[in-house]
PDB file of N, CA and C in Angstrom:
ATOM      1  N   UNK A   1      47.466 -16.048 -21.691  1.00  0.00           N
ATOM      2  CA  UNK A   1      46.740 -15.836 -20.464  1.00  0.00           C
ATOM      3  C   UNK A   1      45.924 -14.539 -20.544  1.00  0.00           C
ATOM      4  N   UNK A   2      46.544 -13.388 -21.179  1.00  0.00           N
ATOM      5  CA  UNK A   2      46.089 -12.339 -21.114  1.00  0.00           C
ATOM      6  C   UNK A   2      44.530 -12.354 -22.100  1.00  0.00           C
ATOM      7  N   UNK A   3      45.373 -12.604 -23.219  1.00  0.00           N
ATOM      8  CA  UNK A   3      44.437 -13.101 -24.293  1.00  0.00           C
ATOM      9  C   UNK A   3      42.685 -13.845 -23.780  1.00  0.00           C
ATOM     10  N   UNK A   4      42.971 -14.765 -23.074  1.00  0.00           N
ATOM     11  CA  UNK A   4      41.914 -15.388 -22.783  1.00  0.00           C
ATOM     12  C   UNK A   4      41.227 -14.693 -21.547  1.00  0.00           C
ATOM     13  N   UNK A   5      41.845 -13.629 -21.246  1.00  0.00           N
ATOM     14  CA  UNK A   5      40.941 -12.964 -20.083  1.00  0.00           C
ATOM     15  C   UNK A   5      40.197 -11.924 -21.040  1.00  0.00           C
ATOM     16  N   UNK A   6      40.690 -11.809 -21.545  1.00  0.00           N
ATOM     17  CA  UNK A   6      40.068 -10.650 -23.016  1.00  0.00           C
ATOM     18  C   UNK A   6      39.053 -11.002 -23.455  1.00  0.00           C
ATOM     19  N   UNK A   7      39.124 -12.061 -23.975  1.00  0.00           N
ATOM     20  CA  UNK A   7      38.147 -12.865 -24.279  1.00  0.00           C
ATOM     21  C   UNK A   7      36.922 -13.638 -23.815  1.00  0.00           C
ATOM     22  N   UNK A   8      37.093 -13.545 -22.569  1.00  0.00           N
ATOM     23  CA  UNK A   8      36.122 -13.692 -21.426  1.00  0.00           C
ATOM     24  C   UNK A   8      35.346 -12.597 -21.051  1.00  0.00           C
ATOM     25  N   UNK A   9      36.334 -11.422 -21.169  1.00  0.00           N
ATOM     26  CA  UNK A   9      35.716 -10.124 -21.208  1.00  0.00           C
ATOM     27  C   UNK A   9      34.257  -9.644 -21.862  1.00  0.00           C
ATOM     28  N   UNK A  10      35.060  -9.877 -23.090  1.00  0.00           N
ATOM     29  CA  UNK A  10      34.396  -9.627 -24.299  1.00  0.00           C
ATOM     30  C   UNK A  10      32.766 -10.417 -24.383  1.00  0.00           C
ATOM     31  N   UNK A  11      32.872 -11.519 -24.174  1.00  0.00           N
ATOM     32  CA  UNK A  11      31.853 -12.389 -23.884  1.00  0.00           C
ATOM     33  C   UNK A  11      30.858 -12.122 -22.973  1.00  0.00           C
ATOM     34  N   UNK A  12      31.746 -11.409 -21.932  1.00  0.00           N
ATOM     35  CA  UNK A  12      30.504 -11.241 -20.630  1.00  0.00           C
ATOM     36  C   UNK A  12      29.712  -9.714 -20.681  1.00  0.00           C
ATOM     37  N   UNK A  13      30.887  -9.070 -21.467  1.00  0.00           N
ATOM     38  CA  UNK A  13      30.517  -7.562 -21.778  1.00  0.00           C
ATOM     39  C   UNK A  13      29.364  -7.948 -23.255  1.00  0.00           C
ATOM     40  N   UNK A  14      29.178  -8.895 -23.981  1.00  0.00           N
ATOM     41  CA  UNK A  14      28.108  -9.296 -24.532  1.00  0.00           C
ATOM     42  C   UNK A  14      26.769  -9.579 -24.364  1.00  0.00           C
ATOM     43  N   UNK A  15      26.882 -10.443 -23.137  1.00  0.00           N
ATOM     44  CA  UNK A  15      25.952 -10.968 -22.903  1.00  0.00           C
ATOM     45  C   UNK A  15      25.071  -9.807 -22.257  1.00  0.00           C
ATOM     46  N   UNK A  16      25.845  -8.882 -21.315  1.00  0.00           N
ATOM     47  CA  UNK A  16      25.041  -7.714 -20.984  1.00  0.00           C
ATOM     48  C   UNK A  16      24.974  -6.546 -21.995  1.00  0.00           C
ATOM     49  N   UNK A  17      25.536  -6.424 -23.027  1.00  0.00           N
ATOM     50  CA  UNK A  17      24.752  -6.100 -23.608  1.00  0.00           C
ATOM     51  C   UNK A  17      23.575  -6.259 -24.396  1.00  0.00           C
ATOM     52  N   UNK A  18      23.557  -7.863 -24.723  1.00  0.00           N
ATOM     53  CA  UNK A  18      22.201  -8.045 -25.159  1.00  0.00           C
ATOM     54  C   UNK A  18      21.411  -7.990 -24.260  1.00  0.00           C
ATOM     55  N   UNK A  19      21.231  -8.064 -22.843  1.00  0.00           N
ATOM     56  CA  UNK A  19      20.289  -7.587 -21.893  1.00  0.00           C
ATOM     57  C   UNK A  19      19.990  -6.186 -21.950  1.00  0.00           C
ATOM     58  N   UNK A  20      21.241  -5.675 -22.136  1.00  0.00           N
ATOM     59  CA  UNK A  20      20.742  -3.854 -22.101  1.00  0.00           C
ATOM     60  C   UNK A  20      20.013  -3.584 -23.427  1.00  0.00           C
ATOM     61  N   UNK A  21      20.373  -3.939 -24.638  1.00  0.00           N
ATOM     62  CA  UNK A  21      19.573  -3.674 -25.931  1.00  0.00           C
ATOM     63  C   UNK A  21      17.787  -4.732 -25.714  1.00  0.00           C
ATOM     64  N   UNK A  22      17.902  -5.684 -24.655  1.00  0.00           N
ATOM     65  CA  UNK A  22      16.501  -5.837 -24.095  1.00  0.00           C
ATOM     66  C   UNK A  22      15.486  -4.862 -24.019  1.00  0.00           C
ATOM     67  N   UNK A  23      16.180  -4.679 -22.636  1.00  0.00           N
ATOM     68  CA  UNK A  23      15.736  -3.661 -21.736  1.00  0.00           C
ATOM     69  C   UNK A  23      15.460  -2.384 -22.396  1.00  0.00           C
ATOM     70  N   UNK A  24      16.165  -1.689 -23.804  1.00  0.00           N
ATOM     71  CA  UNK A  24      15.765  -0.189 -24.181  1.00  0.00           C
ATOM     72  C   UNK A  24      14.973  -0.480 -24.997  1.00  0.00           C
ATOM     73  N   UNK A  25      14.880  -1.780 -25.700  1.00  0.00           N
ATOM     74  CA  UNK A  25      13.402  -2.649 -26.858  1.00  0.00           C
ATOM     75  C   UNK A  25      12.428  -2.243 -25.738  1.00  0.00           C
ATOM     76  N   UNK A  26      12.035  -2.704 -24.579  1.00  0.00           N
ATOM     77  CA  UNK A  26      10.754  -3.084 -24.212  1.00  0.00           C
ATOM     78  C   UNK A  26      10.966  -1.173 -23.657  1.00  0.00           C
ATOM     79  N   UNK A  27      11.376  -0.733 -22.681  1.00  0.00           N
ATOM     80  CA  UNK A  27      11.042   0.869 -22.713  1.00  0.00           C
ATOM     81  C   UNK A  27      10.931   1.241 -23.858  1.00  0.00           C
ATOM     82  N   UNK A  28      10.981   1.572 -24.835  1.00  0.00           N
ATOM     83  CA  UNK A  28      10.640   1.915 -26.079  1.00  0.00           C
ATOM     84  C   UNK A  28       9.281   1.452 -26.468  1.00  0.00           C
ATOM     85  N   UNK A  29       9.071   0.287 -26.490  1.00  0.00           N
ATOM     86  CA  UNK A  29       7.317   0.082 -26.896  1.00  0.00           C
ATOM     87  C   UNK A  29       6.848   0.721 -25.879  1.00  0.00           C
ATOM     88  N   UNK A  30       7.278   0.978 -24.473  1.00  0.00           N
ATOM     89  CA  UNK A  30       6.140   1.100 -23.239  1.00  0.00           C
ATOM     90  C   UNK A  30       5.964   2.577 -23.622  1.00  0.00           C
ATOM     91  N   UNK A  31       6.914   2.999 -24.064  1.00  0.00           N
ATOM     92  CA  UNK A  31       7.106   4.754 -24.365  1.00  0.00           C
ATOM     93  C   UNK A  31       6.286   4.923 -25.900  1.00  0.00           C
ATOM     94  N   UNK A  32       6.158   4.096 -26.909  1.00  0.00           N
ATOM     95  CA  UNK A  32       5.182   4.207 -27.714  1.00  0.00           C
ATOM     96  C   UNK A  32       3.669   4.263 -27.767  1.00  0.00           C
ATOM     97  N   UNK A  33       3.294   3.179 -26.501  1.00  0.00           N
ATOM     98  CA  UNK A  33       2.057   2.954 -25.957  1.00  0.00           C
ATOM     99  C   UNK A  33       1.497   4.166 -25.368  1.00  0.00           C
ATOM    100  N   UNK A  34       2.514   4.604 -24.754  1.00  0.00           N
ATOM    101  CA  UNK A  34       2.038   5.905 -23.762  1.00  0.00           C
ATOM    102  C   UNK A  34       1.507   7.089 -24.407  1.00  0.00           C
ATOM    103  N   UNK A  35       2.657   7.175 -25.664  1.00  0.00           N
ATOM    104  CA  UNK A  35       2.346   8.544 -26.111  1.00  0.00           C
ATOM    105  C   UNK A  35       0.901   8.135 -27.045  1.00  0.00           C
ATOM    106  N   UNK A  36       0.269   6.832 -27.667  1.00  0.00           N
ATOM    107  CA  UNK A  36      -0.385   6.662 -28.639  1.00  0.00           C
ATOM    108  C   UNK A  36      -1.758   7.083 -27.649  1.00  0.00           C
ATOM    109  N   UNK A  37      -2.052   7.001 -26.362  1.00  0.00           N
ATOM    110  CA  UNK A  37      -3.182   7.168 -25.057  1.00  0.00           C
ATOM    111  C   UNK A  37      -3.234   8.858 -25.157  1.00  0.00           C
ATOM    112  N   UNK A  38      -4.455   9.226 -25.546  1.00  0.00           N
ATOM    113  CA  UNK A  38      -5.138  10.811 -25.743  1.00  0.00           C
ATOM    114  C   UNK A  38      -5.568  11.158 -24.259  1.00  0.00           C
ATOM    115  N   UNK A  39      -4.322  12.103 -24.154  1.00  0.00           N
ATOM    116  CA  UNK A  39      -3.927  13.310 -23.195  1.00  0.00           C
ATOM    117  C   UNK A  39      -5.485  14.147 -22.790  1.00  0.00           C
ATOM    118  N   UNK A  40      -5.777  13.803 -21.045  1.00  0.00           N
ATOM    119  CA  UNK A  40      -6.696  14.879 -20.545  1.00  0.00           C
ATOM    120  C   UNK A  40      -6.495  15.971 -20.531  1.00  0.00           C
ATOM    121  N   UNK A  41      -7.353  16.977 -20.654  1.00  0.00           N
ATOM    122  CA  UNK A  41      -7.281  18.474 -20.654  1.00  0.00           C
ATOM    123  C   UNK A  41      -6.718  18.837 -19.393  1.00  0.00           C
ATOM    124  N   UNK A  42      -6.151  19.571 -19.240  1.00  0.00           N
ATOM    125  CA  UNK A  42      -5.325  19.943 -17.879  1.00  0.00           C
ATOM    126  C   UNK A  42      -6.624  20.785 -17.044  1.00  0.00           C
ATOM    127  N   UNK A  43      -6.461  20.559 -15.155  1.00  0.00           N
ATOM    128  CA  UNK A  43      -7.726  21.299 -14.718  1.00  0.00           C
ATOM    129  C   UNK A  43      -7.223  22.473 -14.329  1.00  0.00           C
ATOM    130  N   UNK A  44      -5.978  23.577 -15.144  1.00  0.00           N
ATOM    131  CA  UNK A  44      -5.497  24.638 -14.733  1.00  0.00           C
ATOM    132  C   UNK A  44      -6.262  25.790 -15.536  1.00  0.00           C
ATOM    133  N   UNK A  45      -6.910  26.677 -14.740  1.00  0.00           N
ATOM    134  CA  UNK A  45      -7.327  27.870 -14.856  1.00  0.00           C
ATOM    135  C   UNK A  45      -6.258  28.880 -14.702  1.00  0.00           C
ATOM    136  N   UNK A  46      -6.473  29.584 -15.403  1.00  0.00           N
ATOM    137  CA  UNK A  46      -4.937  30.864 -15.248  1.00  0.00           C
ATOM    138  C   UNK A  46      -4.182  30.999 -14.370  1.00  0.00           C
ATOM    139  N   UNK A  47      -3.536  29.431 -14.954  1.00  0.00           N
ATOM    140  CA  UNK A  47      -2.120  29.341 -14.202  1.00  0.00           C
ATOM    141  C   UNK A  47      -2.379  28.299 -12.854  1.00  0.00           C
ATOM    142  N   UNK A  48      -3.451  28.250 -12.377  1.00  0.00           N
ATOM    143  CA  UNK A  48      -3.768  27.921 -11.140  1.00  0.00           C
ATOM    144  C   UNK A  48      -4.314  26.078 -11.368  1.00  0.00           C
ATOM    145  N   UNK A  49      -4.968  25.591 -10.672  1.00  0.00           N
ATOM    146  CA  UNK A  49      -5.090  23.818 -10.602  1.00  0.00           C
ATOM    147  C   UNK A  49      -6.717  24.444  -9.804  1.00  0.00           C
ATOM    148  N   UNK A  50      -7.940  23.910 -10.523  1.00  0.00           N
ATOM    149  CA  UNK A  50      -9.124  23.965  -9.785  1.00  0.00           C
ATOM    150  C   UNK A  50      -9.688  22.935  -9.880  1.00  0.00           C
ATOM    151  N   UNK A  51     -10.668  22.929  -8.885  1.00  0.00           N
ATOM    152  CA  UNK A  51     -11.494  21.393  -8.472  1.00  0.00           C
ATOM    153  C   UNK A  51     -12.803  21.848  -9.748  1.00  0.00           C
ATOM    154  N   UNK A  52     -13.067  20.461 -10.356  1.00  0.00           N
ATOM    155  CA  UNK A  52     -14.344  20.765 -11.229  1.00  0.00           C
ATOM    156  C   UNK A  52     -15.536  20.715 -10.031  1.00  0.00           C
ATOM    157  N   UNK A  53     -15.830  20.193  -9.335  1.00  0.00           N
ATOM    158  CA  UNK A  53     -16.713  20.542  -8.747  1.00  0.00           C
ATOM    159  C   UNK A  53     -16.792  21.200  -7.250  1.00  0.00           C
ATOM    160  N   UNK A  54     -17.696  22.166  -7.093  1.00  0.00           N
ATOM    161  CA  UNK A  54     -17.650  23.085  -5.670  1.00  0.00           C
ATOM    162  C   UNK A  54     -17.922  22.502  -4.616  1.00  0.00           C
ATOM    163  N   UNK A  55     -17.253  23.026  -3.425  1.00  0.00           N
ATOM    164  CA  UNK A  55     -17.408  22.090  -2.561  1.00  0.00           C
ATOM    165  C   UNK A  55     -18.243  22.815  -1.567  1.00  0.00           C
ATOM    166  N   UNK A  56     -19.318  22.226  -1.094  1.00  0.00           N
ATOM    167  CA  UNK A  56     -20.019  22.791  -0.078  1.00  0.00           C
ATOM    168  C   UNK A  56     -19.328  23.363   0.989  1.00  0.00           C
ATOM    169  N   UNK A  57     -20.103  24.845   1.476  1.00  0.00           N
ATOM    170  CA  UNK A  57     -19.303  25.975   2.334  1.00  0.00           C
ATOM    171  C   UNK A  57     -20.048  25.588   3.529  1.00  0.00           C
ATOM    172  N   UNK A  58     -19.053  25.400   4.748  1.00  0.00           N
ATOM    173  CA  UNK A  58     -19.836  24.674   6.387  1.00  0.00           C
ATOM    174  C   UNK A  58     -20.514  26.371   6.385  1.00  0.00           C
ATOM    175  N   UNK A  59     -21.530  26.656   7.359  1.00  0.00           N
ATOM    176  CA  UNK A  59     -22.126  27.532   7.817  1.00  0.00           C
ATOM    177  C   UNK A  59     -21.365  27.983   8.821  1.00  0.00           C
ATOM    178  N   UNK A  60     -22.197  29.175   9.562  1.00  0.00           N
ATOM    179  CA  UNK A  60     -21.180  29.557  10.728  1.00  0.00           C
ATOM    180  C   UNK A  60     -21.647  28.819  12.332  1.00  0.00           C
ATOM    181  N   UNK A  61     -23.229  28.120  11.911  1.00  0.00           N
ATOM    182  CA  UNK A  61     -23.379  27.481  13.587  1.00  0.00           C
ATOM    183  C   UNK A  61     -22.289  26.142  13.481  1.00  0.00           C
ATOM    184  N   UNK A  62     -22.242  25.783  11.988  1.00  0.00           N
ATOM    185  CA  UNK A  62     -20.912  24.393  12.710  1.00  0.00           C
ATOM    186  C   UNK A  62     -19.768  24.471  12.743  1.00  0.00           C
ATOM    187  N   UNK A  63     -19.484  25.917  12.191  1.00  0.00           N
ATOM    188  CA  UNK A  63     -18.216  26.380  12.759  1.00  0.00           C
ATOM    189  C   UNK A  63     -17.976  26.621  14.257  1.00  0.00           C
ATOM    190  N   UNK A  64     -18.971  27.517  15.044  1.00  0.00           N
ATOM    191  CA  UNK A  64     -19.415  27.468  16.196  1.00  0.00           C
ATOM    192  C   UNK A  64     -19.189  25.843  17.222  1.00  0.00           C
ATOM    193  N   UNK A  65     -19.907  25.236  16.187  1.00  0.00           N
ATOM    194  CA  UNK A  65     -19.959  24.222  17.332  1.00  0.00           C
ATOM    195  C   UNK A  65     -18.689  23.339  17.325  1.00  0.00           C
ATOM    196  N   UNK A  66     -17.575  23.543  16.137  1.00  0.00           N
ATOM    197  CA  UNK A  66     -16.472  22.685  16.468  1.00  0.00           C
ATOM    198  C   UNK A  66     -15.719  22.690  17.050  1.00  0.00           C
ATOM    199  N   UNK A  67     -15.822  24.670  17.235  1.00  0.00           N
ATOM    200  CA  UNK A  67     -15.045  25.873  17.895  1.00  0.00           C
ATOM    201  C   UNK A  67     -15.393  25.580  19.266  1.00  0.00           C
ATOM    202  N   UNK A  68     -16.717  25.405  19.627  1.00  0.00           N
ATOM    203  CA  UNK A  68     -17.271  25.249  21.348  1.00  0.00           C
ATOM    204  C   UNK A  68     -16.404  23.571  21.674  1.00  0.00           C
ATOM    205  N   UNK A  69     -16.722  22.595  20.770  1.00  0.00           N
ATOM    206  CA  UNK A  69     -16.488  21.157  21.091  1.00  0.00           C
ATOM    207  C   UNK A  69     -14.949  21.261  21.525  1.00  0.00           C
ATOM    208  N   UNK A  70     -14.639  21.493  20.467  1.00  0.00           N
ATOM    209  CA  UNK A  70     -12.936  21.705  20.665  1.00  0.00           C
ATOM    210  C   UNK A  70     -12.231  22.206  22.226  1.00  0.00           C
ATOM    211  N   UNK A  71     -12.526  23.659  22.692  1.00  0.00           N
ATOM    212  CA  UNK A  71     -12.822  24.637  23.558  1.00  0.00           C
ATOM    213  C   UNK A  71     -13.310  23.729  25.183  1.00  0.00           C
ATOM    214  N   UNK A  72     -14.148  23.340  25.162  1.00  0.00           N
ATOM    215  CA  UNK A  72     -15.417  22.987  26.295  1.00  0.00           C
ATOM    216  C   UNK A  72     -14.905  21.880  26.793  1.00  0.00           C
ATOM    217  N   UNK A  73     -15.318  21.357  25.602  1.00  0.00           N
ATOM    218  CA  UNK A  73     -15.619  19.639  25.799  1.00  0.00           C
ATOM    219  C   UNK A  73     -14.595  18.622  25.828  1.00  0.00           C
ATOM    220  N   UNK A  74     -14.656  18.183  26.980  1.00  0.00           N
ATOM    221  CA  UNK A  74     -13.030  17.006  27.458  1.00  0.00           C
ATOM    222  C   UNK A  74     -13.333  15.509  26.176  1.00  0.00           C
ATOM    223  N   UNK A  75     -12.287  15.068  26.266  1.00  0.00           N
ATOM    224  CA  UNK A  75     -12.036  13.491  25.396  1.00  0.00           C
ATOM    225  C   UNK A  75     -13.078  12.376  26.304  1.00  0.00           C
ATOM    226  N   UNK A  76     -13.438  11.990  25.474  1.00  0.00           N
ATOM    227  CA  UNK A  76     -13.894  11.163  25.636  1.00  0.00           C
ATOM    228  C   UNK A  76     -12.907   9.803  26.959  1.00  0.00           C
ATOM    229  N   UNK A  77     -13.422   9.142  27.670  1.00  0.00           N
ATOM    230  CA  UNK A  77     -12.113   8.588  28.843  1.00  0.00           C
ATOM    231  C   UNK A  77     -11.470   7.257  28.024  1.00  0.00           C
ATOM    232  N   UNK A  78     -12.264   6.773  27.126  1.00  0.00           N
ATOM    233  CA  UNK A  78     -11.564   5.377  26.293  1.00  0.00           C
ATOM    234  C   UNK A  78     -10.999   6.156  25.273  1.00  0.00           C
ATOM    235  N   UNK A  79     -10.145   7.094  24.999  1.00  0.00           N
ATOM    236  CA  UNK A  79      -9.628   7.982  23.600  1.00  0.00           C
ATOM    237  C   UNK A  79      -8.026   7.208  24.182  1.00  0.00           C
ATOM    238  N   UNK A  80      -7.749   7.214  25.338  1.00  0.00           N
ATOM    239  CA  UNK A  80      -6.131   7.021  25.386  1.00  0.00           C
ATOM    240  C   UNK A  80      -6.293   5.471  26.255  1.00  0.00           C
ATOM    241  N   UNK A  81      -5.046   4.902  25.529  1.00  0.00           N
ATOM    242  CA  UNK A  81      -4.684   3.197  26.274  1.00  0.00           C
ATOM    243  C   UNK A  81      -5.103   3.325  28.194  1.00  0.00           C
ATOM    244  N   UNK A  82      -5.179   2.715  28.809  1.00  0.00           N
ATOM    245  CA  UNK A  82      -5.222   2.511  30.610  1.00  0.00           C
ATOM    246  C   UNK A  82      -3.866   1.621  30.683  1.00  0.00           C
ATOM    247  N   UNK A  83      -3.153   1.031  30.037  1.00  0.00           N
ATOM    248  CA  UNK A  83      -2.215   0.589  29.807  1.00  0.00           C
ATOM    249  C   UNK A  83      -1.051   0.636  29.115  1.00  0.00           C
ATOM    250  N   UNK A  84      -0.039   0.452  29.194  1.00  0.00           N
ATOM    251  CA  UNK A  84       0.734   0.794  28.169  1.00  0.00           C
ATOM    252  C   UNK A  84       0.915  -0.609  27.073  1.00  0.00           C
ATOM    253  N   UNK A  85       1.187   0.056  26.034  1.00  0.00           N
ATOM    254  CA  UNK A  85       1.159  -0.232  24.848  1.00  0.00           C
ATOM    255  C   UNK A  85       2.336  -1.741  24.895  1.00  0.00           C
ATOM    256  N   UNK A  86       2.214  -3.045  24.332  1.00  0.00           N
ATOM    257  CA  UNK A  86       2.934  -4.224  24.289  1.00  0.00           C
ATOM    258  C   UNK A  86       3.589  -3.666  23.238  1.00  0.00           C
ATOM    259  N   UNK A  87       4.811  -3.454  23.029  1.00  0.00           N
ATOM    260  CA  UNK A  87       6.140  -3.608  22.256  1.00  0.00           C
ATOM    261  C   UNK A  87       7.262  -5.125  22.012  1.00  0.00           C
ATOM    262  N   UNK A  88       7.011  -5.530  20.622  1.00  0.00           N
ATOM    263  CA  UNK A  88       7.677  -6.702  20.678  1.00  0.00           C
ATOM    264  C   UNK A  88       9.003  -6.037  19.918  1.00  0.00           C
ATOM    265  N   UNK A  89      10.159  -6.730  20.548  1.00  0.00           N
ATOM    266  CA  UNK A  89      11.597  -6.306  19.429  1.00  0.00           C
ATOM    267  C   UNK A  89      11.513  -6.992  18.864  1.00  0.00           C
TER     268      UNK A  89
END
């Protein structure tokens, strides 16, 4: 009795392992593929991460005016529901 549970064991502890020796075959090519793909230059300047290209600087009248909009100027009256919102459970 014992015997044949052993042996059942053994069998099932097989079969996953040929799934696991699968599974480290195919990560292994995917990990070959990867490294064989030529590595971009990193965009770190001393030490730091920079944008290759500059980004346009707002002026100070549209700073002004986001500063006034913001400040002044009420929402628009269709910005929030007139109703409340349908909730299905």
């Amino acid at each position: 009795m014992a015997l044949q549970a052993i042996s059942q064991l053994v069998r099932a502890m097989g079969m996953h392992l040929k799934r696991l020796v699968g599974v480290f075959a195919f990560m292994a090519s995917l990990t070959a593929q990867a490294t064989e793909t030529p590595a971009q230059p990193s965009l770190q300047q001393d030490g730091r991460y920079r944008n290759q290209a500059q980004l346009p600087r707002d002026g100070v009248l549209k700073k002004l005016r986001i500063g006034f909009k913001f400040l002044f100027l009420s929402k628009p009256a269709d910005t929030r529901p007139t109703l409340p919102i349908p909730v299905h459970p």
